[in-house]
N, C-alpha and C. Protein backbone atom coordinates (compact mmCIF):
# COMPACT_ATOMS: atom_id res chain seq x y z
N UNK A 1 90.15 110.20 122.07
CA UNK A 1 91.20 109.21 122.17
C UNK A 1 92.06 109.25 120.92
N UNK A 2 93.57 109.21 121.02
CA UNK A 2 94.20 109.01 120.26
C UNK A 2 95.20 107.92 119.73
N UNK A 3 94.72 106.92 118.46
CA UNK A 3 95.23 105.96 118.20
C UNK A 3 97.22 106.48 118.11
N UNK A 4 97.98 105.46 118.63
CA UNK A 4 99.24 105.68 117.89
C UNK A 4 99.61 105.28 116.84
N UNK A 5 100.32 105.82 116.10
CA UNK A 5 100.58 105.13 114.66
C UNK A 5 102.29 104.97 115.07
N UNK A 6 103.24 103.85 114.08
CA UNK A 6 104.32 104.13 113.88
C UNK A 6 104.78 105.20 113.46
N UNK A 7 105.64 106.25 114.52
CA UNK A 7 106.66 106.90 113.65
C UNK A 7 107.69 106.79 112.18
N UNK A 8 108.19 107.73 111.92
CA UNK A 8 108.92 107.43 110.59
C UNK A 8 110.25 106.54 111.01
N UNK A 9 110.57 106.91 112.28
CA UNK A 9 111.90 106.66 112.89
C UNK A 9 111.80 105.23 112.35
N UNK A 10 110.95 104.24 113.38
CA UNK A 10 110.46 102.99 113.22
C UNK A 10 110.21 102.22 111.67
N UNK A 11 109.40 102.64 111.06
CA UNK A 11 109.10 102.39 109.54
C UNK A 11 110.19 102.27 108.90
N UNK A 12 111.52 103.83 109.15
CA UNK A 12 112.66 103.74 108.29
C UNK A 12 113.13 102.78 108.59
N UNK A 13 113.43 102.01 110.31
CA UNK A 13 114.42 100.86 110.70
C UNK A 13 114.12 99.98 109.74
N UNK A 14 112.94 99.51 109.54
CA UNK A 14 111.99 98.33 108.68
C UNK A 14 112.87 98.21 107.13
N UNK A 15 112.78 99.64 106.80
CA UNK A 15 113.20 100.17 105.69
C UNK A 15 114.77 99.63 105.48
N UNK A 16 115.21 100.30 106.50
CA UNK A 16 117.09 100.09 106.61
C UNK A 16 116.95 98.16 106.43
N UNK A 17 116.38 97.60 107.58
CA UNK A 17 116.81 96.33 107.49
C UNK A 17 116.65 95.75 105.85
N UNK A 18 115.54 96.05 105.65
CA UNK A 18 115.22 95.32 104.01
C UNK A 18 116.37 95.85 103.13
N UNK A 19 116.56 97.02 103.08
CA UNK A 19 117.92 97.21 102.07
C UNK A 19 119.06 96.81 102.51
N UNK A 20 119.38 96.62 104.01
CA UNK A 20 120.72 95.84 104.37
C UNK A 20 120.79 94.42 103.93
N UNK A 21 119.60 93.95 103.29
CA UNK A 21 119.34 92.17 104.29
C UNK A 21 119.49 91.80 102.09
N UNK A 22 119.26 92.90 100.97
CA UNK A 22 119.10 92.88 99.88
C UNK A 22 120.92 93.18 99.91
N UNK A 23 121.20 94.21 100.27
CA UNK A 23 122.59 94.72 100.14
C UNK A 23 123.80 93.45 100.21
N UNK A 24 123.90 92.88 101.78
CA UNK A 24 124.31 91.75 102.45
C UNK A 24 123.90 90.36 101.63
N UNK A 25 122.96 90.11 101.01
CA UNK A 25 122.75 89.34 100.35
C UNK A 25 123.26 89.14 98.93
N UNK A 26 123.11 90.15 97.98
CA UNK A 26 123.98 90.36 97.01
C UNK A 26 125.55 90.11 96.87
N UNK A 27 125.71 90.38 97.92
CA UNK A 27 127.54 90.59 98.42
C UNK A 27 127.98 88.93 98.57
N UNK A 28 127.18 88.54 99.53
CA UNK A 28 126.93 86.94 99.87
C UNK A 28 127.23 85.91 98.08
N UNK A 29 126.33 86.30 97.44
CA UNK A 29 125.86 85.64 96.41
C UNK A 29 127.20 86.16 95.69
N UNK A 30 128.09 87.33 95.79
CA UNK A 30 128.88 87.43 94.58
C UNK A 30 130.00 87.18 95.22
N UNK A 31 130.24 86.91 96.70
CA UNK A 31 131.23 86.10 97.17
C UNK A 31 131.24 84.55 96.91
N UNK A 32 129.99 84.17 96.81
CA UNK A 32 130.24 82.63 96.61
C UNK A 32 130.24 82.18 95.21
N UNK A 33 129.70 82.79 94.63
CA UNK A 33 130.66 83.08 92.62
C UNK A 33 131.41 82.65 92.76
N UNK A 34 132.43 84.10 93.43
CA UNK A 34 133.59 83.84 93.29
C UNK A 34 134.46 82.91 94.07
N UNK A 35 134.04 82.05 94.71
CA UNK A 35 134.34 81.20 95.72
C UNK A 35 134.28 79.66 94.93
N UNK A 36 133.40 79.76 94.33
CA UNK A 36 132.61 78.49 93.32
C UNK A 36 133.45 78.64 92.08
N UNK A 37 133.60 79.77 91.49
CA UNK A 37 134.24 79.46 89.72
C UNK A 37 135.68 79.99 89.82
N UNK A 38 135.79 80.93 90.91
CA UNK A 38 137.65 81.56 90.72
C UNK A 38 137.84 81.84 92.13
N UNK A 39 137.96 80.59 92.85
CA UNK A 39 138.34 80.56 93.86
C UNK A 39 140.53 81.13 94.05
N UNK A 40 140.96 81.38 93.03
CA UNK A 40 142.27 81.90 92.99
C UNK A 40 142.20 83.22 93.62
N UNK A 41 141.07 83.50 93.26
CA UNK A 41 140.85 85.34 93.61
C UNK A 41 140.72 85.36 95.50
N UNK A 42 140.56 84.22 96.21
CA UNK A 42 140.07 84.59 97.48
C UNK A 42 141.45 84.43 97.80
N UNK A 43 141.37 85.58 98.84
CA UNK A 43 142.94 85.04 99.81
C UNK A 43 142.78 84.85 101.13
N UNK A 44 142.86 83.31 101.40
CA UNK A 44 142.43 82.97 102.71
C UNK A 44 143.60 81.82 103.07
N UNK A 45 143.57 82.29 104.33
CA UNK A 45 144.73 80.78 104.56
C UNK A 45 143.90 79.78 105.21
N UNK A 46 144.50 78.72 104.82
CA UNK A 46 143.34 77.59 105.80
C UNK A 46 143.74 77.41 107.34
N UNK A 47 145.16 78.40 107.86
CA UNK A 47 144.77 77.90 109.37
C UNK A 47 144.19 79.40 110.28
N UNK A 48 143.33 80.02 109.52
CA UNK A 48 143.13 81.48 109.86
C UNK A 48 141.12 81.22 109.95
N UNK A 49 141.02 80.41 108.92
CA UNK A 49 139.45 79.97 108.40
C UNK A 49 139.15 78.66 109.03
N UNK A 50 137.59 78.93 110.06
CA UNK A 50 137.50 77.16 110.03
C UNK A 50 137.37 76.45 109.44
N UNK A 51 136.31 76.84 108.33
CA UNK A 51 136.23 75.99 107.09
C UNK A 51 137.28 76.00 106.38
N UNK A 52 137.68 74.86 105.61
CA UNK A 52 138.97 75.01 104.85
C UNK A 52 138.63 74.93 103.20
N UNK A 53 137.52 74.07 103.18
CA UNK A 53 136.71 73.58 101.38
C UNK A 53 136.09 74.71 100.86
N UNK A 54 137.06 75.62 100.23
CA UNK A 54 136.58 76.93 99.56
C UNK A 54 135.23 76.83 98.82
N UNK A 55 135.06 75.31 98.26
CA UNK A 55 133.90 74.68 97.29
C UNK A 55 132.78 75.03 98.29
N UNK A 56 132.92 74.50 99.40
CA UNK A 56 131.80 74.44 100.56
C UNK A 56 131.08 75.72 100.51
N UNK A 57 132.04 76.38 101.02
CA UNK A 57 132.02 77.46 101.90
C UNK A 57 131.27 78.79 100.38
N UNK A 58 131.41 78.47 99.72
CA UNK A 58 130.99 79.13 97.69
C UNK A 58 129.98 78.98 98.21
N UNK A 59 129.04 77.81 98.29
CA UNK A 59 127.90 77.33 98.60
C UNK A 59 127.19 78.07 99.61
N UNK A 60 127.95 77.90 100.48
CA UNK A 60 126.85 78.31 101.94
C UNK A 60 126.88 79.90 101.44
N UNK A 61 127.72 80.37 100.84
CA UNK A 61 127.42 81.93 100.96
C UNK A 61 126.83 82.29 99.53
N UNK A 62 126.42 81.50 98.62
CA UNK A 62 125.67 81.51 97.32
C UNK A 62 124.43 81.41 98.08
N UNK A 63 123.52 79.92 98.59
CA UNK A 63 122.35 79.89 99.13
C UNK A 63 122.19 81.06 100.27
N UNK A 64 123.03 81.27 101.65
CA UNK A 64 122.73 81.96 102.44
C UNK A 64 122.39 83.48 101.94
N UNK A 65 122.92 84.04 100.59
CA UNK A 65 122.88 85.28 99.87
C UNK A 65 121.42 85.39 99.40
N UNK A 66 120.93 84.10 98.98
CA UNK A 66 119.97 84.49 97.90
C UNK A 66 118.71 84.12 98.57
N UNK A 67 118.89 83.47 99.96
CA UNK A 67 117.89 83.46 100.71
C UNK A 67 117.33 85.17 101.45
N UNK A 68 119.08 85.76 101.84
CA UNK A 68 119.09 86.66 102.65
C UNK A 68 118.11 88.02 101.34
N UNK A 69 118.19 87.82 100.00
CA UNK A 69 118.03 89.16 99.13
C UNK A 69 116.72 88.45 99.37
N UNK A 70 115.98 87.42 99.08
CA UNK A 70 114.33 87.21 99.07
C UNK A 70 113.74 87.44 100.39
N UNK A 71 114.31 87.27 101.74
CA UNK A 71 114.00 87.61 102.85
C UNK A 71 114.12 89.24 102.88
N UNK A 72 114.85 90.06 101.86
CA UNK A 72 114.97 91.97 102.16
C UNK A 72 113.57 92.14 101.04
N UNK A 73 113.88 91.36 100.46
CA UNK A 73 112.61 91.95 99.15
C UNK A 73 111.27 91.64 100.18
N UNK A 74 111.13 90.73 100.81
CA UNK A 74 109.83 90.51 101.17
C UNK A 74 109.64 91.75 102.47
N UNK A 75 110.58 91.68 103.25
CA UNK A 75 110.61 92.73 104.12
C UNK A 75 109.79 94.45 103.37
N UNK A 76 110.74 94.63 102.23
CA UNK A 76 110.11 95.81 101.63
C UNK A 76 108.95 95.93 101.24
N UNK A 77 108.68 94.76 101.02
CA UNK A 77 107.01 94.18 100.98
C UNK A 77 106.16 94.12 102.43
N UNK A 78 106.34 94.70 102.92
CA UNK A 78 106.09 94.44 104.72
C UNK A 78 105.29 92.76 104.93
N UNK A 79 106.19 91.62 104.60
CA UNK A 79 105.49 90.73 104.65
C UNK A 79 105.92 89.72 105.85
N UNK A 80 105.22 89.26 106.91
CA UNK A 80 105.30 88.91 108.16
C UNK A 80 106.22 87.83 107.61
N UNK A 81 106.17 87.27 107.12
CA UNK A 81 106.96 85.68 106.97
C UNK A 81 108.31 86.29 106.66
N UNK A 82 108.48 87.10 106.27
CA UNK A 82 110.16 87.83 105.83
C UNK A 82 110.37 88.15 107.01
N UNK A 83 109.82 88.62 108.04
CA UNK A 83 110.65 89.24 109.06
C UNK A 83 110.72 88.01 109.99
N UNK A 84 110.21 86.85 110.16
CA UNK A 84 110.72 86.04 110.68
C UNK A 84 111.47 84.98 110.18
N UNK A 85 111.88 84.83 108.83
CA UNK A 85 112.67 84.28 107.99
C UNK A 85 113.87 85.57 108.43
N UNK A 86 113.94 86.62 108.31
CA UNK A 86 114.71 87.27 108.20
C UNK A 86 115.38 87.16 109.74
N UNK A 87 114.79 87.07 110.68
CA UNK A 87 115.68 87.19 112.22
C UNK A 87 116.46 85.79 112.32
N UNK A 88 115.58 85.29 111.59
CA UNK A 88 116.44 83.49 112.12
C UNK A 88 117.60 83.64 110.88
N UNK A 89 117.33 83.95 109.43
CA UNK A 89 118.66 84.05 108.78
C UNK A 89 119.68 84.99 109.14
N UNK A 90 119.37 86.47 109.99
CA UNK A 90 120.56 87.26 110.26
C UNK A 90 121.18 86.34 111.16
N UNK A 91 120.62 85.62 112.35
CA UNK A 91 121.07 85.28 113.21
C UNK A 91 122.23 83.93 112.64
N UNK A 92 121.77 83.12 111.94
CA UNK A 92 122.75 82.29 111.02
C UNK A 92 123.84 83.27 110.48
N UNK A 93 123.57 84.52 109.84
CA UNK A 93 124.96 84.78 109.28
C UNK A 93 125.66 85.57 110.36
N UNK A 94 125.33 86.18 111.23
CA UNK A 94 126.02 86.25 112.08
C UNK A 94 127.51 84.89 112.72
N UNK A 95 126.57 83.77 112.70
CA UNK A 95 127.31 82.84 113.24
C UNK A 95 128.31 82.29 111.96
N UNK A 96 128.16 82.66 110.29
CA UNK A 96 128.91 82.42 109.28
C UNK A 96 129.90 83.44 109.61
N UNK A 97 129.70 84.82 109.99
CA UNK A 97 130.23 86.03 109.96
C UNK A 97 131.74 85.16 111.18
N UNK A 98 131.31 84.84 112.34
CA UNK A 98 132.18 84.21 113.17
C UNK A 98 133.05 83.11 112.76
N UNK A 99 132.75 82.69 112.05
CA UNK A 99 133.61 81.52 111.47
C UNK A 99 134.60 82.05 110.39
N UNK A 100 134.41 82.92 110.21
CA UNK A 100 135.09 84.15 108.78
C UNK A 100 136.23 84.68 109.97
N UNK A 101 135.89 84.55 110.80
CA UNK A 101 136.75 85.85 111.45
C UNK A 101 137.69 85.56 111.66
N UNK A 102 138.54 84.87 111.69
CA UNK A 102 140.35 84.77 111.37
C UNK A 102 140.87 84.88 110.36
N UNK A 103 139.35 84.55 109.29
CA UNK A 103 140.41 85.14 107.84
C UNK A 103 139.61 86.54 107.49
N UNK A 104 139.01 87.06 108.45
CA UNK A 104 138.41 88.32 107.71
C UNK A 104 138.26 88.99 109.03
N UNK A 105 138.88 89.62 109.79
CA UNK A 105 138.31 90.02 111.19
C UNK A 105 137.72 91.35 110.98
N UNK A 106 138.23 92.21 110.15
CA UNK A 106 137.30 93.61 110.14
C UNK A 106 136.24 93.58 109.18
N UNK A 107 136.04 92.69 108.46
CA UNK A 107 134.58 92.63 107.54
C UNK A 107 133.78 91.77 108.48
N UNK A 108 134.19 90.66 108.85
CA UNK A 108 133.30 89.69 109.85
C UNK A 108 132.64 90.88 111.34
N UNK A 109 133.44 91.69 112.05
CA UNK A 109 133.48 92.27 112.97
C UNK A 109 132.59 93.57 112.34
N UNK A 110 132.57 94.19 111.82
CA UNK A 110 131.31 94.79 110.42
C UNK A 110 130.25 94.37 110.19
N UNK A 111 130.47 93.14 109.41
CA UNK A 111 128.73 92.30 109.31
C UNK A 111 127.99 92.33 110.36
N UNK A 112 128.64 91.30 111.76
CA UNK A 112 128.51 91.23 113.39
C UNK A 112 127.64 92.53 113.77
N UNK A 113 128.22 93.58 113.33
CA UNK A 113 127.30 95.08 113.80
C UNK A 113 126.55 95.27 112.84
N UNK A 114 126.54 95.08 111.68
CA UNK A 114 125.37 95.70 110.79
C UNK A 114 124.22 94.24 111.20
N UNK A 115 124.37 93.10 111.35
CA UNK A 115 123.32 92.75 111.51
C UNK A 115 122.84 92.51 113.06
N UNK A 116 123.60 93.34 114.35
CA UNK A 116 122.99 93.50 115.56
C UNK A 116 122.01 94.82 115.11
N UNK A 117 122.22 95.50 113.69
CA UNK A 117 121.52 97.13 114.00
C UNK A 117 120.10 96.56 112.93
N UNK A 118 120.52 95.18 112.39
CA UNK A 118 119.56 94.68 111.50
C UNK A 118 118.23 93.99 112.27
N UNK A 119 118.70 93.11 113.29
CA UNK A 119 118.14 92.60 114.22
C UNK A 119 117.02 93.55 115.24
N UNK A 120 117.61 94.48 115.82
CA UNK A 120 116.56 95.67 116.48
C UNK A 120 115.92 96.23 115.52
N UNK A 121 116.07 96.22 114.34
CA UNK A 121 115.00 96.49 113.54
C UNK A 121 114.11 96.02 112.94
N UNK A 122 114.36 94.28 113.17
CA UNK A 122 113.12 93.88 113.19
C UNK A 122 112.70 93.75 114.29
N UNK A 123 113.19 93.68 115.44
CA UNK A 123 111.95 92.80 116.63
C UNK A 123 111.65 94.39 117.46
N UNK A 124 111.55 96.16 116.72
CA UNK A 124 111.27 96.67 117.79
C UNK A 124 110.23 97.22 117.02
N UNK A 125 108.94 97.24 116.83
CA UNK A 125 108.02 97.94 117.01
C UNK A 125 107.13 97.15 115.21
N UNK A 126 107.53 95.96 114.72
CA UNK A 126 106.87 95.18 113.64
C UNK A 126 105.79 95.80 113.22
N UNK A 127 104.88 95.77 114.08
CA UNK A 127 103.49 95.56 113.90
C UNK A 127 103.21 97.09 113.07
N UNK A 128 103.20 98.44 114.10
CA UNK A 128 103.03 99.34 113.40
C UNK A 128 103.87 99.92 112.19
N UNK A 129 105.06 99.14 112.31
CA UNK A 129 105.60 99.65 110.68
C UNK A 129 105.25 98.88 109.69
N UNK A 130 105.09 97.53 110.07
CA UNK A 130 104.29 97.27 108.60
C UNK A 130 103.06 98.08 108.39
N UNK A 131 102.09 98.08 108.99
CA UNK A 131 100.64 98.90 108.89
C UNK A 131 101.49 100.18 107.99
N UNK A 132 101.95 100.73 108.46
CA UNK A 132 102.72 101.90 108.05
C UNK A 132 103.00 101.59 106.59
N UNK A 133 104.02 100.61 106.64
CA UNK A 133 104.48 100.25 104.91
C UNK A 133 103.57 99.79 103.71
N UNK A 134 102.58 99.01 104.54
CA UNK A 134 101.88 98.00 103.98
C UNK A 134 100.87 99.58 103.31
N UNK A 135 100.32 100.51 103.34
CA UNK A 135 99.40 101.63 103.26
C UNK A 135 99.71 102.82 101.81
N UNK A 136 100.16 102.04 101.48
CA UNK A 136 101.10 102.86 99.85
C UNK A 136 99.70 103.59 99.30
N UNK A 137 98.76 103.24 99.51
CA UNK A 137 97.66 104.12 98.73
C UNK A 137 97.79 105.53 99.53
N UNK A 138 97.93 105.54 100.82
CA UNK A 138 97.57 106.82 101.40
C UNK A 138 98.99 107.07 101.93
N UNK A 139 99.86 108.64 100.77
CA UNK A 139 100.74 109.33 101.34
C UNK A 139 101.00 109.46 102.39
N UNK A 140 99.97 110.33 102.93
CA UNK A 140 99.97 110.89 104.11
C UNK A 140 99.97 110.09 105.43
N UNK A 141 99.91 108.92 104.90
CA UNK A 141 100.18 108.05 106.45
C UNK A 141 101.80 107.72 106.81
N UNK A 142 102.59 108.70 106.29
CA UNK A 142 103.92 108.44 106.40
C UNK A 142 104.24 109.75 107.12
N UNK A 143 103.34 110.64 106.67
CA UNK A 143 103.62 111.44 107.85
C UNK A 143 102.82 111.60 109.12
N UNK A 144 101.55 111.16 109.68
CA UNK A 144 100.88 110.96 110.65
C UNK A 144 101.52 110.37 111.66
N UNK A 145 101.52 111.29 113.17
CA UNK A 145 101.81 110.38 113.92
C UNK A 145 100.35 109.91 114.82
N UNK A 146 100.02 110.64 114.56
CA UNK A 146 99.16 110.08 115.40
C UNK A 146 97.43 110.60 114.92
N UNK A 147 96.77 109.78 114.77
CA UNK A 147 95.51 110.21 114.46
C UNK A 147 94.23 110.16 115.57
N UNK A 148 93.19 111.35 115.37
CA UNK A 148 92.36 111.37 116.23
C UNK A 148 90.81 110.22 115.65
N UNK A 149 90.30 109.86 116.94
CA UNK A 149 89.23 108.47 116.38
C UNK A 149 88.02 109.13 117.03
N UNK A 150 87.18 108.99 115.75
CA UNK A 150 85.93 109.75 116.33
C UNK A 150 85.20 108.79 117.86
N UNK A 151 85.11 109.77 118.88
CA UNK A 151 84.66 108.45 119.86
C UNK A 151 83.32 107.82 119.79
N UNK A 152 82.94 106.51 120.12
CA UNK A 152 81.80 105.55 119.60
C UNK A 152 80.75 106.35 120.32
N UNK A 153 79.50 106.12 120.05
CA UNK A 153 78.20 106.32 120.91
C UNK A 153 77.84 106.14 122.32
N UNK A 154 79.18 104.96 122.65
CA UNK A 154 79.00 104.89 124.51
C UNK A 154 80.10 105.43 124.48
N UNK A 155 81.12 106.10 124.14
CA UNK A 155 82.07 107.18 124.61
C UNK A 155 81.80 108.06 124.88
N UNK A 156 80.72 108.88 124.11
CA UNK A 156 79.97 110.28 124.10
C UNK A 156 79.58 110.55 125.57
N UNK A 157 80.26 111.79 125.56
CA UNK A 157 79.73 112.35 127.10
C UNK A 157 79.16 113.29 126.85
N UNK A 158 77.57 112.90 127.81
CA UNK A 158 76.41 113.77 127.83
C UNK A 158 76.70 114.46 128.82
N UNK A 159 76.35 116.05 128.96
CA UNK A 159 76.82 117.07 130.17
C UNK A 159 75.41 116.91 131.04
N UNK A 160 75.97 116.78 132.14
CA UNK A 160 74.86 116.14 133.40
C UNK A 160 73.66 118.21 133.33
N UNK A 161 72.09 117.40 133.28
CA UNK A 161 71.29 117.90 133.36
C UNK A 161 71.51 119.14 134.52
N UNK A 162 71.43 120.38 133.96
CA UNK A 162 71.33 121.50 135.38
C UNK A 162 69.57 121.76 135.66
């Protein structure tokens, strides 16, 4: 019998999301800087944006940033609570990403896809890529696809008596 293991394909998605969700988060956090201390620098009109309180809006993308980089760090950590912190926060910035989109339609319309490609990478195959990630002592389990399991004592087939 042969156990399956996660492919690399799978593991890398794991991989991709945590550096998108660190990447996206950073960006978040240095948009709302600049949103918070030199809001002169943003160019947004207020009938293009729903939100109009640049102050606000600093905020939601300061916290939503620095939630989103501790939710990628934990991910790289293959740690279960990140990946479900992490689906419910993409899914929030997605819906920030929509509210952006009259004053930002090709970065909002961008985010929108990087975090639909963020999303299938967490909810398709979790389980064996963490096992996979979580295994840093043993190299070689990054390249295994599949390993053979010695079979138990009632597996053993005895060849019928001639």
């Amino acid at each position: 019998m042969a156990a399956k293991r996660a492919g690399p394909a799978m593991t890398g998605l794991v991989v991709f999301a945590g550096v998108m969700l660190v990447v996206t988060g950073l960006v978040n956090v240095f948009e709302g800087l600049i949103a918070l201390f030199n809001d002169e620098r943003l160019v947004i009109t207020p009938e293009h944006f729903v939100v109009v309180d640049l102050t606000g809006w600093g905020w939601v993308l300061l916290i939503s940033g620095l939630l989103l980089l501790a939710a990628g760090c934990g991910l790289l950590a293959a740690q279960t609570w990140a990946r479900i912190t992490a689906i419910v926060l993409v899914g929030l910035h997605v819906i920030l990403q929509i509210l952006s989109l009259g004053a930002y339609p090709i970065w909002s319309l961008l985010m929108i896809a990087l975090d639909t490609a963020v999303l299938y990478a967490l909810t398709a195959g979790w389980s064996d890529a963490r096992d996979r990630i979580g295994r840093r002592d043993d190299a070689a389990a990054w390249d295994v696809q599949e390993t053979e399991t010695p079979p138990s004592a009632t597996e053993q087939r005895v060849p019928p008596m001639a």
